[in-house]
C-alpha atoms as a PDB file:
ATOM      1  CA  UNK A   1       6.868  14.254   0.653  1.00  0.00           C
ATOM      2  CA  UNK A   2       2.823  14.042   0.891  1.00  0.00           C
ATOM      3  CA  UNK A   3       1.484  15.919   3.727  1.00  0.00           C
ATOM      4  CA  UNK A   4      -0.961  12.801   3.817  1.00  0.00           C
ATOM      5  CA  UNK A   5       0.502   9.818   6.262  1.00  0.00           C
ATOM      6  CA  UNK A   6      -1.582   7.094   8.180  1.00  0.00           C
ATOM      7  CA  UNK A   7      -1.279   9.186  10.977  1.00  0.00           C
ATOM      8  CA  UNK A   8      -3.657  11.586   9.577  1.00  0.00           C
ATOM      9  CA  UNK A   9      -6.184   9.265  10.109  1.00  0.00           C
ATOM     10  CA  UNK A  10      -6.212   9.062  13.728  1.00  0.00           C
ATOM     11  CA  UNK A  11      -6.580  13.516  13.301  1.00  0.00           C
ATOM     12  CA  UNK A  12      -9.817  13.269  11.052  1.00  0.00           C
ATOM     13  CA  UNK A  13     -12.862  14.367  12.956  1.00  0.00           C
ATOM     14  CA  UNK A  14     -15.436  12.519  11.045  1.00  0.00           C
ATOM     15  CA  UNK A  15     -15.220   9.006   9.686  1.00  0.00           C
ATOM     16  CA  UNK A  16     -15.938   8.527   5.675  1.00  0.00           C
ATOM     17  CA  UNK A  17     -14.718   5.596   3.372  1.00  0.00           C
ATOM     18  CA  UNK A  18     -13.179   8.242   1.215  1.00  0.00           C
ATOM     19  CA  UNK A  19     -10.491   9.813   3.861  1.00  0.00           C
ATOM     20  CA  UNK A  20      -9.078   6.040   4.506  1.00  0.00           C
ATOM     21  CA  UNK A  21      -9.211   5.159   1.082  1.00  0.00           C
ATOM     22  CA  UNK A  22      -6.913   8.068   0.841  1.00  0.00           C
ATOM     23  CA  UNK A  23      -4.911   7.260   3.021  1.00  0.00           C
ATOM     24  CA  UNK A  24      -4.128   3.768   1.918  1.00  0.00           C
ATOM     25  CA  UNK A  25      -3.575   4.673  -1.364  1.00  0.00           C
ATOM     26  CA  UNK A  26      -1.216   7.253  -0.245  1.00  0.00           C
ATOM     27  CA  UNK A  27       0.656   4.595   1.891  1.00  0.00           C
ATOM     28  CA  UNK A  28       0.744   2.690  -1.215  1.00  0.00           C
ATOM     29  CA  UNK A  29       2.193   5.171  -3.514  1.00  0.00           C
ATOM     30  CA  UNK A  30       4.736   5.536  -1.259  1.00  0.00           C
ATOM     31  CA  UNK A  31       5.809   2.505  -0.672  1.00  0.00           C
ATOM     32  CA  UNK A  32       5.656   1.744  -4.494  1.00  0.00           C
ATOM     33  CA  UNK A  33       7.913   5.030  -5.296  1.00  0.00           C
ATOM     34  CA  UNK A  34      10.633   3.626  -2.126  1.00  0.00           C
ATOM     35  CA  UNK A  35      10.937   0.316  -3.896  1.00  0.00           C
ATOM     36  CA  UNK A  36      11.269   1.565  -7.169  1.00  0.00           C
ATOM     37  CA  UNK A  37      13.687   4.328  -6.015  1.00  0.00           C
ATOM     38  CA  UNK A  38      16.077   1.733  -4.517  1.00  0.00           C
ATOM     39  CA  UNK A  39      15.530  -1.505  -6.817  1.00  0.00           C
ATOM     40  CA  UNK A  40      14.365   0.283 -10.259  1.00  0.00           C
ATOM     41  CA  UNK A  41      11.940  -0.485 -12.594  1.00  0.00           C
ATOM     42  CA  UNK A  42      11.668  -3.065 -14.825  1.00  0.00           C
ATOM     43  CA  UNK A  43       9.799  -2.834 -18.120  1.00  0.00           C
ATOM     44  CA  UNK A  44       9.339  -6.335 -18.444  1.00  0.00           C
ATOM     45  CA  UNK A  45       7.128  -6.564 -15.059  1.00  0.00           C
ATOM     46  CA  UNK A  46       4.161  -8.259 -17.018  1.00  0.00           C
ATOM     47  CA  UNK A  47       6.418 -11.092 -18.595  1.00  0.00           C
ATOM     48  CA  UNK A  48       9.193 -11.838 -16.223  1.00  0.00           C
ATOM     49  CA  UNK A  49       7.676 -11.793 -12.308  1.00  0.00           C
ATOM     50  CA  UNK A  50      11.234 -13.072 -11.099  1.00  0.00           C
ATOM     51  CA  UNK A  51      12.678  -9.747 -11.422  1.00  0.00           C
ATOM     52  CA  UNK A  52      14.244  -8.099  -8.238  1.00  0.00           C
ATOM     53  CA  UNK A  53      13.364  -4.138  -9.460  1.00  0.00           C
ATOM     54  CA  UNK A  54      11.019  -2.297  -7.220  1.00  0.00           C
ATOM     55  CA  UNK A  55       7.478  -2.782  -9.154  1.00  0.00           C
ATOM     56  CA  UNK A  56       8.086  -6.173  -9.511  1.00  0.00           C
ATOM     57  CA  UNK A  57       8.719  -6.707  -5.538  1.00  0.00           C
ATOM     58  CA  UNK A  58       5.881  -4.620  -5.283  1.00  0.00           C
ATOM     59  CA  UNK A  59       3.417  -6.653  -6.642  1.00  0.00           C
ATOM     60  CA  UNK A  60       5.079  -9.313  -5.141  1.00  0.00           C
ATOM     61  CA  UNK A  61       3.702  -7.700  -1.995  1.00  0.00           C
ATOM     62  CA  UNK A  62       0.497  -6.538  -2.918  1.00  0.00           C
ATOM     63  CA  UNK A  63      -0.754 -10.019  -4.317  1.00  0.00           C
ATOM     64  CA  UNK A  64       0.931 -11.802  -1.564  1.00  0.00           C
ATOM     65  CA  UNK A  65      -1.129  -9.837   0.981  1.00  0.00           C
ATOM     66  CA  UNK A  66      -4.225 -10.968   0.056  1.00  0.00           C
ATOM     67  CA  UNK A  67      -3.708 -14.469   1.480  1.00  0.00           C
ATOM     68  CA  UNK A  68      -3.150 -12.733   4.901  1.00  0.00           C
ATOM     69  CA  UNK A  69      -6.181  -9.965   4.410  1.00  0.00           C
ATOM     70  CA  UNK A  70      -9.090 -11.599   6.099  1.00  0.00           C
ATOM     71  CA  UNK A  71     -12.276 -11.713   3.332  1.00  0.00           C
ATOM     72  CA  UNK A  72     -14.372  -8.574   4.592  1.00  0.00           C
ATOM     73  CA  UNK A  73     -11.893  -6.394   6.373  1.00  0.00           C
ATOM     74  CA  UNK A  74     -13.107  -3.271   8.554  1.00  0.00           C
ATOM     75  CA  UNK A  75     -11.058  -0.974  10.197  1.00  0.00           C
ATOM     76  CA  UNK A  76     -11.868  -3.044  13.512  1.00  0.00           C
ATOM     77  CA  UNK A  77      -9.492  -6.047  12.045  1.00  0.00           C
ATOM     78  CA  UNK A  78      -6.556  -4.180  11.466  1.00  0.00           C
ATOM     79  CA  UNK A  79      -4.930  -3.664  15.316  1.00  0.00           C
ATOM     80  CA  UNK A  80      -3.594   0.035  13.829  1.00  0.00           C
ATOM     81  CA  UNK A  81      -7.155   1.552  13.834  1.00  0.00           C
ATOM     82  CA  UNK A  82      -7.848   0.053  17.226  1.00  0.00           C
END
């Protein structure tokens, strides 16, 4: 597993845009790799969206979170970095 977890944030000494980038996308690779560990992977992801494989519920979550994102999120919005 990465050595890099959201914790790691909390641990960094200086605040740049670059160290939580990297952590996000981290956190994202993860969670991507999980679901398509358990569900699969489906080739036809671009075609069919009402698969059940991993990249497909993936996406599923990724687009769906932008309706809950607010428009110009800061660290200060998400109760985590608080």
């Amino acid at each position: 597993m990465s050595p890099i977890f959201l914790f790691s944030y909390r641990a960094l000494n200086h605040f740049l845009w670059v160290d939580i980038g990297e952590v996000w996308a981290n956190m994202l690779h993860v969670i991507y790799a999980e679901l398509v560990n358990k569900y699969g992977w489906s080739p036809a992801s671009r075609s069919n969206p009402d698969g059940r494989e991993g990249n497909v519920v993936w996406m599923h979550l990724f687009i769906d979170s932008f309706a809950i994102q607010p428009c110009g999120p800061t660290c200060k919005s998400i109760p985590f970095f608080q």
